[in-house]
Protein backbone atom coordinates (compact mmCIF):
# COMPACT_ATOMS: atom_id res chain seq x y z
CA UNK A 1 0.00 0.00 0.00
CA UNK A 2 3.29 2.75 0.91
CA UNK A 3 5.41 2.11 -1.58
CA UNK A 4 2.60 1.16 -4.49
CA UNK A 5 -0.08 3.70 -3.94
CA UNK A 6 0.30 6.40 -1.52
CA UNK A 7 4.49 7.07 -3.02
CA UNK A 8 3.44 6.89 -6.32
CA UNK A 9 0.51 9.47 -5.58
CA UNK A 10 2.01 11.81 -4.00
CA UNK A 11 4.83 11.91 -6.48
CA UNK A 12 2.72 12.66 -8.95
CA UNK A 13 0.85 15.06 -6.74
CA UNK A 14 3.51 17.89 -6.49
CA UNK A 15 4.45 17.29 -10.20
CA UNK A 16 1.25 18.63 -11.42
CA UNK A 17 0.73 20.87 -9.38
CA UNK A 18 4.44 23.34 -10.29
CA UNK A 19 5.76 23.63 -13.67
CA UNK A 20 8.60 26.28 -13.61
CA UNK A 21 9.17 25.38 -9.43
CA UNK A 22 8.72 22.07 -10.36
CA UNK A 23 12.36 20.97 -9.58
CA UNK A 24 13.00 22.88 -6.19
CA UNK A 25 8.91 21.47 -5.20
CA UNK A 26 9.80 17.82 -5.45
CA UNK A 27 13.39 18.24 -4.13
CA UNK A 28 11.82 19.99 -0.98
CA UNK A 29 9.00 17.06 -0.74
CA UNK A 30 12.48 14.72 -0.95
CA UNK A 31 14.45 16.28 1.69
CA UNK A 32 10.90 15.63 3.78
CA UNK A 33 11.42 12.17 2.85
CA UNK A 34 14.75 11.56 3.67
CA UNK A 35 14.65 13.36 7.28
CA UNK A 36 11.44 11.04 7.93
CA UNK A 37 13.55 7.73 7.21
CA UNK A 38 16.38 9.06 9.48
CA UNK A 39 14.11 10.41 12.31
CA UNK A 40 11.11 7.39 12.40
CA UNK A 41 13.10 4.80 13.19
CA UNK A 42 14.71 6.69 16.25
CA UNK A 43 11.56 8.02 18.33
CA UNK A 44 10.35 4.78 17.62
CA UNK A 45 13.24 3.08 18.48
CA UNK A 46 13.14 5.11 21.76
CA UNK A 47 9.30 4.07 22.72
CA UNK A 48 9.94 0.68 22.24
CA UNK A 49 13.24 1.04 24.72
CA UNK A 50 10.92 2.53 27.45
CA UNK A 51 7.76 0.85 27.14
CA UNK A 52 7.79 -2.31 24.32
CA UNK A 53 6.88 -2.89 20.35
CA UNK A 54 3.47 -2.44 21.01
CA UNK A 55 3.27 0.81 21.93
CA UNK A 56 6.05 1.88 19.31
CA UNK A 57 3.66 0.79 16.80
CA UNK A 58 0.87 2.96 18.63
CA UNK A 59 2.77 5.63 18.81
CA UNK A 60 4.14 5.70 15.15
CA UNK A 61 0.36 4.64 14.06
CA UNK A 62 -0.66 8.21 15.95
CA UNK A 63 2.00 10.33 14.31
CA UNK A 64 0.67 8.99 10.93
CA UNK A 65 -2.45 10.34 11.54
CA UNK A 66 -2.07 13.73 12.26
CA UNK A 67 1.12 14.38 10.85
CA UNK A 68 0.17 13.13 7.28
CA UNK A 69 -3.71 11.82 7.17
CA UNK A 70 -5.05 14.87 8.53
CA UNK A 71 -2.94 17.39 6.27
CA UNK A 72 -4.07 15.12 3.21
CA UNK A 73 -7.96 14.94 4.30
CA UNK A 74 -8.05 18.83 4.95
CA UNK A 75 -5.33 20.40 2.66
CA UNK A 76 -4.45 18.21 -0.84
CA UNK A 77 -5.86 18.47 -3.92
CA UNK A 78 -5.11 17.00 -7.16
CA UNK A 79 -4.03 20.15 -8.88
CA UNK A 80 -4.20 23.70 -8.82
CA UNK A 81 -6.72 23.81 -11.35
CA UNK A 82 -8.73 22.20 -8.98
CA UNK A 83 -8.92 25.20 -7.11
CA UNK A 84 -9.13 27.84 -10.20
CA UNK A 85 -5.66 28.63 -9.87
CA UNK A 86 -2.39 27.98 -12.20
CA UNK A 87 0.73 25.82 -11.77
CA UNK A 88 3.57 27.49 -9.51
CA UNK A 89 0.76 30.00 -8.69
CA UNK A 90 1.93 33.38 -8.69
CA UNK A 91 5.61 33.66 -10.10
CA UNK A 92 7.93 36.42 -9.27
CA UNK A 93 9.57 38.29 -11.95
CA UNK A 94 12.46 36.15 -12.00
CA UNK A 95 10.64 32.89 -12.41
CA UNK A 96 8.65 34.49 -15.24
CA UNK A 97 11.96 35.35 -16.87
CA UNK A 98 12.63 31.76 -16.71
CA UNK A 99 9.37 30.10 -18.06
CA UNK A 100 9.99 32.50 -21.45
CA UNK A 101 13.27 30.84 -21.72
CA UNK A 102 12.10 27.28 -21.12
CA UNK A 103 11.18 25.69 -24.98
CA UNK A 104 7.83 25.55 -25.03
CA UNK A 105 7.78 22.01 -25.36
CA UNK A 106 8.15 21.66 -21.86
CA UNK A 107 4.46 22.53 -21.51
CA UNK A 108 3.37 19.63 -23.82
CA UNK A 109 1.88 16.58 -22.52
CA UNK A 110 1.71 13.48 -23.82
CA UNK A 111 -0.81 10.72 -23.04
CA UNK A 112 -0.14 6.53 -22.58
CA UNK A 113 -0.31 5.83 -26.40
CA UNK A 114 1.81 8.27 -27.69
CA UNK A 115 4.61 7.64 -24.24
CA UNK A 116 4.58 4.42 -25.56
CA UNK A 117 5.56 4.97 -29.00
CA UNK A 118 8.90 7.21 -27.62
CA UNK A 119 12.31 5.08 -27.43
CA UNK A 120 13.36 7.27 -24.85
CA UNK A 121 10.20 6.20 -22.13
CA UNK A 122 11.73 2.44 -22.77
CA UNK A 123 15.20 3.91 -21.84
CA UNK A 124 14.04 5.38 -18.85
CA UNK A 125 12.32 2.55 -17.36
CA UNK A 126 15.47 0.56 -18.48
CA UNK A 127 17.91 3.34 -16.40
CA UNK A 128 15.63 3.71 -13.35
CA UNK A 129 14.46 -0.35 -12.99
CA UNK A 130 18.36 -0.93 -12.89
CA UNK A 131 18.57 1.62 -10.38
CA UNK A 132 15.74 0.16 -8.28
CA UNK A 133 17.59 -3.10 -8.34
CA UNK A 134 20.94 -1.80 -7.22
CA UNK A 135 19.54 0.57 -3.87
CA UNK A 136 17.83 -1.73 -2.20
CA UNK A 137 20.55 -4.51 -2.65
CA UNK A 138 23.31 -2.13 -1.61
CA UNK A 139 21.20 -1.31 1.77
CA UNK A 140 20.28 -4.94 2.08
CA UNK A 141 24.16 -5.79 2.13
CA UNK A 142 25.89 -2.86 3.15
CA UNK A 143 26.13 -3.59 6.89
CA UNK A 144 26.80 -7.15 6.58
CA UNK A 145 29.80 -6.13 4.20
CA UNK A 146 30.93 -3.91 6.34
CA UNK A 147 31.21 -6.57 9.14
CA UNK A 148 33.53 -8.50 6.76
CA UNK A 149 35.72 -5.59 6.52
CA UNK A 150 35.83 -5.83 10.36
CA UNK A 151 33.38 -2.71 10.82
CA UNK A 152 30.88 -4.47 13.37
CA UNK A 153 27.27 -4.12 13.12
CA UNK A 154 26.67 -1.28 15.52
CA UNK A 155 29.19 0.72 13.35
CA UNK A 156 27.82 -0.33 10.32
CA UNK A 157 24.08 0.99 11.53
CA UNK A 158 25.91 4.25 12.58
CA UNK A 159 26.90 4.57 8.77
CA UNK A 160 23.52 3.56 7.31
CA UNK A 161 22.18 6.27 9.56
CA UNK A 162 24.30 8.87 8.27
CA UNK A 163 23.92 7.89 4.48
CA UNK A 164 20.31 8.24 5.12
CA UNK A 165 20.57 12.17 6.55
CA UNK A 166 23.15 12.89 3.90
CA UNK A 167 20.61 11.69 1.34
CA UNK A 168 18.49 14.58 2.76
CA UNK A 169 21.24 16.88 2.15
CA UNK A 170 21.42 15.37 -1.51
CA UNK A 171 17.48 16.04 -2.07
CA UNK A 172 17.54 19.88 -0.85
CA UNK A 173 19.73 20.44 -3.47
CA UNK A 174 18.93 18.18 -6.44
CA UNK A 175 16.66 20.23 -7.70
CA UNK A 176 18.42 23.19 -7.77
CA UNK A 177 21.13 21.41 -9.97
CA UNK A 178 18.35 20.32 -12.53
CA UNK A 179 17.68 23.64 -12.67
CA UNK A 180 21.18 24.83 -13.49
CA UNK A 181 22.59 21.93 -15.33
CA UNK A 182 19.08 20.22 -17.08
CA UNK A 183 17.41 17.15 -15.20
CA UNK A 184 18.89 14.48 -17.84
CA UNK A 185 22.28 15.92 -17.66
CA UNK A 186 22.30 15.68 -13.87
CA UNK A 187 20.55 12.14 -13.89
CA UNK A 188 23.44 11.36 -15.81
CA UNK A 189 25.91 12.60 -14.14
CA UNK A 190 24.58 10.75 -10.84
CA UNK A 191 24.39 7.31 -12.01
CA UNK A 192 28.36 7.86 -13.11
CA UNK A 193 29.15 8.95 -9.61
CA UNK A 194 26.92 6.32 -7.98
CA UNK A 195 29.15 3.74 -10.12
CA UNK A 196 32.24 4.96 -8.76
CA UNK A 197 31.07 5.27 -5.26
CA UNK A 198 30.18 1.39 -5.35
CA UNK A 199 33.01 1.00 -6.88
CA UNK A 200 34.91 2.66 -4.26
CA UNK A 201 32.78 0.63 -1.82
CA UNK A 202 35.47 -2.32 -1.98
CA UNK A 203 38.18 -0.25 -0.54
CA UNK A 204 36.17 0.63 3.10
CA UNK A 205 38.03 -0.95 6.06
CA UNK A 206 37.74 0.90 8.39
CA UNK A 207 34.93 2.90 10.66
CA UNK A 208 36.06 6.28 9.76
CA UNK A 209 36.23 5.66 6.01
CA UNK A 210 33.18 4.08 6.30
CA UNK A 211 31.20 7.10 7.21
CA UNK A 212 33.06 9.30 4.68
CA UNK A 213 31.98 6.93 2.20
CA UNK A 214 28.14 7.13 3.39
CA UNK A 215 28.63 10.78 3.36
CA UNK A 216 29.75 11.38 -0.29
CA UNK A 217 27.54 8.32 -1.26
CA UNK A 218 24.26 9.86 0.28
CA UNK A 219 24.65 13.38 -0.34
CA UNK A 220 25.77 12.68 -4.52
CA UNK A 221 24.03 9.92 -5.09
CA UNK A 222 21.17 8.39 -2.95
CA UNK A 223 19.61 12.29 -2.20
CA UNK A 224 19.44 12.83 -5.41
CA UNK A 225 17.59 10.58 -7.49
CA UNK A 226 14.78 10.55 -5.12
CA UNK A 227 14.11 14.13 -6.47
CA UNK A 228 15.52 13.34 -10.38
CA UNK A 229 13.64 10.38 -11.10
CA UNK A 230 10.44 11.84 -10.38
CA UNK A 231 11.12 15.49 -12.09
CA UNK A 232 12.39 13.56 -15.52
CA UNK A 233 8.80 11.99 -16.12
CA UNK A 234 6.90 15.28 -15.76
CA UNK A 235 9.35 17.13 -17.52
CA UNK A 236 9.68 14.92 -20.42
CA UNK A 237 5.42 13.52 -20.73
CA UNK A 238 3.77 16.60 -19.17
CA UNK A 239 1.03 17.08 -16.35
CA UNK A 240 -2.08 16.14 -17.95
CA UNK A 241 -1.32 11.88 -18.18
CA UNK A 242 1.34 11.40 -15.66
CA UNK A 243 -0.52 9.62 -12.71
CA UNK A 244 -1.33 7.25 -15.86
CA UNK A 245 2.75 6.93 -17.53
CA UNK A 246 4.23 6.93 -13.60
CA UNK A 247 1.37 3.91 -13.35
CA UNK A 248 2.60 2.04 -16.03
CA UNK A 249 6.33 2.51 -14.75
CA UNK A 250 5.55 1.78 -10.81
CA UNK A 251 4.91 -2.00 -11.29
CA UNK A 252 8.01 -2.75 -13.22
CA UNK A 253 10.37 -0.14 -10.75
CA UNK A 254 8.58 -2.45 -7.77
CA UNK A 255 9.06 -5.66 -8.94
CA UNK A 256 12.84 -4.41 -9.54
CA UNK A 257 13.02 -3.12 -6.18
CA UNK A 258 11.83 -6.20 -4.67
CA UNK A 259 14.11 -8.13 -6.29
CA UNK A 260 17.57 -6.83 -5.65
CA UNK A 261 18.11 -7.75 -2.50
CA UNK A 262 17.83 -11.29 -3.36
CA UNK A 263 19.83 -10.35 -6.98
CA UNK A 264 22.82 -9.47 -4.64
CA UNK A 265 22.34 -12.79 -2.20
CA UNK A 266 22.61 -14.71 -5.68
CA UNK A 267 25.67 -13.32 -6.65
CA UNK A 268 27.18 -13.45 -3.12
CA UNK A 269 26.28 -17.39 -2.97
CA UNK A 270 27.64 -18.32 -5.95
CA UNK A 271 31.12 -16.26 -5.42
CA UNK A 272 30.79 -16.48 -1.56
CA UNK A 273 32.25 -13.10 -2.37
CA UNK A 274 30.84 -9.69 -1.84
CA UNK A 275 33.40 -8.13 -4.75
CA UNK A 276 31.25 -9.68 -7.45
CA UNK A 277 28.45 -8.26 -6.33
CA UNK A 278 29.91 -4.95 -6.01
CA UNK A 279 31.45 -5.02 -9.84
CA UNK A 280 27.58 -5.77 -11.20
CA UNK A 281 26.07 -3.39 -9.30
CA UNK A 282 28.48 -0.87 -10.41
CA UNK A 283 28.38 -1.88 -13.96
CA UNK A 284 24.30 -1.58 -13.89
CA UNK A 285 24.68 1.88 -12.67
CA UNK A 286 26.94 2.77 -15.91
CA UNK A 287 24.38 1.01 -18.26
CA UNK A 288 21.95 3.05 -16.69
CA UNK A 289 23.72 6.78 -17.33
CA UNK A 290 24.12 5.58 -20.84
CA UNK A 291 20.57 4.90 -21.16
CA UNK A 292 19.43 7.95 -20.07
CA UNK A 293 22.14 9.91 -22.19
CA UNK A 294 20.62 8.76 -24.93
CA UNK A 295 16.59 9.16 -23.86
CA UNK A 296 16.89 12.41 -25.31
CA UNK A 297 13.61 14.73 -24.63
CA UNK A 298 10.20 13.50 -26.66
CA UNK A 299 8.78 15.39 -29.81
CA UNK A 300 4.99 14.89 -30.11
CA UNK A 301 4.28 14.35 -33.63
């Protein structure tokens, strides 16, 4: 229910709902994100010291409610239009400067049939599936590889912690790059540095390179696709279809993210050998910026 309906909503939420802000929305919904995933698990961590699991899981049912139900019940809607007003509502003079710069194609929207017939929608998928395999395997692993590189467990959650608030740190500022740099340039460029940060992965042993590793990691890599991922989609298929395109995407980026975990236990089974697994997953995340160099942006014909 999360990760299938109420992500994928709410993704597609703030992308209809900013055009010209549309980077700097999602990357602030992102940095929300990440700072949830570091701080949940320690208040609830902290209940369950003091009283037990059960009341943890009140508690965290509770904050739920009135920290995101209630908002969504009172305050969402599907899109400004909604309301009789405009995307990005009202722009300042600078943000009107840069809509009449923006081709005007970016205000095209495309609906399921014609996404389909666009090589660079089957290149995306291809770029971000890969992508969906590789995260969750690396977090899956990365504390038990850690331990082999005599970095104990306690050490290695101390590193997955700090990856995770770096990734927050990643997400404030993704969209600020797409701005600056275009959203498939940046994509790019963070798959390349992703590779070489897994790459890099196989020469942590100790604690303190550990965490300097989950810093540059998080902030370049794991922040930022969060934000990228999403923006790349609206930018490239328009507002009007994109609950229906991110639909047809979500199954195949789940299935992918389901499955990497156990793609990585393969791989370290049959090599008894974390290095193999390392190699692939760095080698997907090159096939992946290639991919998405060449999805080059649509033309509705």
């Amino acid at each position: 229910m999360t990760m299938g309906i109420i992500a994928l909503a709410t993704q597609v939420i703030v992308s209809k709902w900013f055009i010209v802000k549309r980077a700097r929305a999602i990357a602030y919904s992102g940095l929300g994100i990440m700072l949830g995933n570091s701080i949940t698990p320690l208040y609830v961590a902290f209940v369950a010291d003091i009283y037990d699991w059960r009341m943890a899981l009140t508690i965290s049912g509770i904050v739920v409610f009135v920290v995101s139900l209630l908002p969504v019940m009172i305050l969402i809607r599907k899109e400004p239009e909604d309301m009789g007003l405009l995307p990005d509502g009202e722009l300042t003079e600078k943000d009107k400067r840069l809509e009449a710069l923006k081709p005007k194609t970016d205000e095209v929207s495309f609906n399921r049939k014609q996404v389909l017939q666009q090589p660079n929608f089957y290149l995306l998928v291809l770029a971000f599936s890969l992508l969906f395999i590789v995260g969750p395997g690396l977090c899956f692993h990365l504390i038990s590889y850690l331990d082999t590189q005599g970095i104990g467990r306690n050490q290695g959650a101390i590193v997955m912690a700090i990856w995770s608030f770096s990734g927050a740190i990643g997400a404030f500022f993704s969209g600020f790059m797409a701005e600056k740099f275009g959203t498939r340039k940046t994509i790019v460029g963070t798959f390349l540095v992703n590779s070489l940060t897994i790459f890099v992965i196989l020469f942590v042993n100790n604690f303190y390179i550990a965490i300097v590793w989950g810093i540059t990691q998080g902030i370049l890599s794991a922040g930022l696709f969060n934000t990228l991922y999403q923006l790349i989609f609206a930018e490239y298929y328009g507002r009007n279809s994109l609950g229906s395109i991110r639909g047809m995407v979500w199954p195949v980026q789940m299935t992918t993210n389901a499955s990497g975990p156990l793609f990585g236990s393969i791989i370290f089974d049959q090599t008894q050998s974390y290095f193999y697994m390392w190699i692939v997953f760095g080698l997907l995340m090159l096939i992946s910026a290639i991919a998405t160099y060449f999805a080059k942006p649509p033309t509705l014909h």
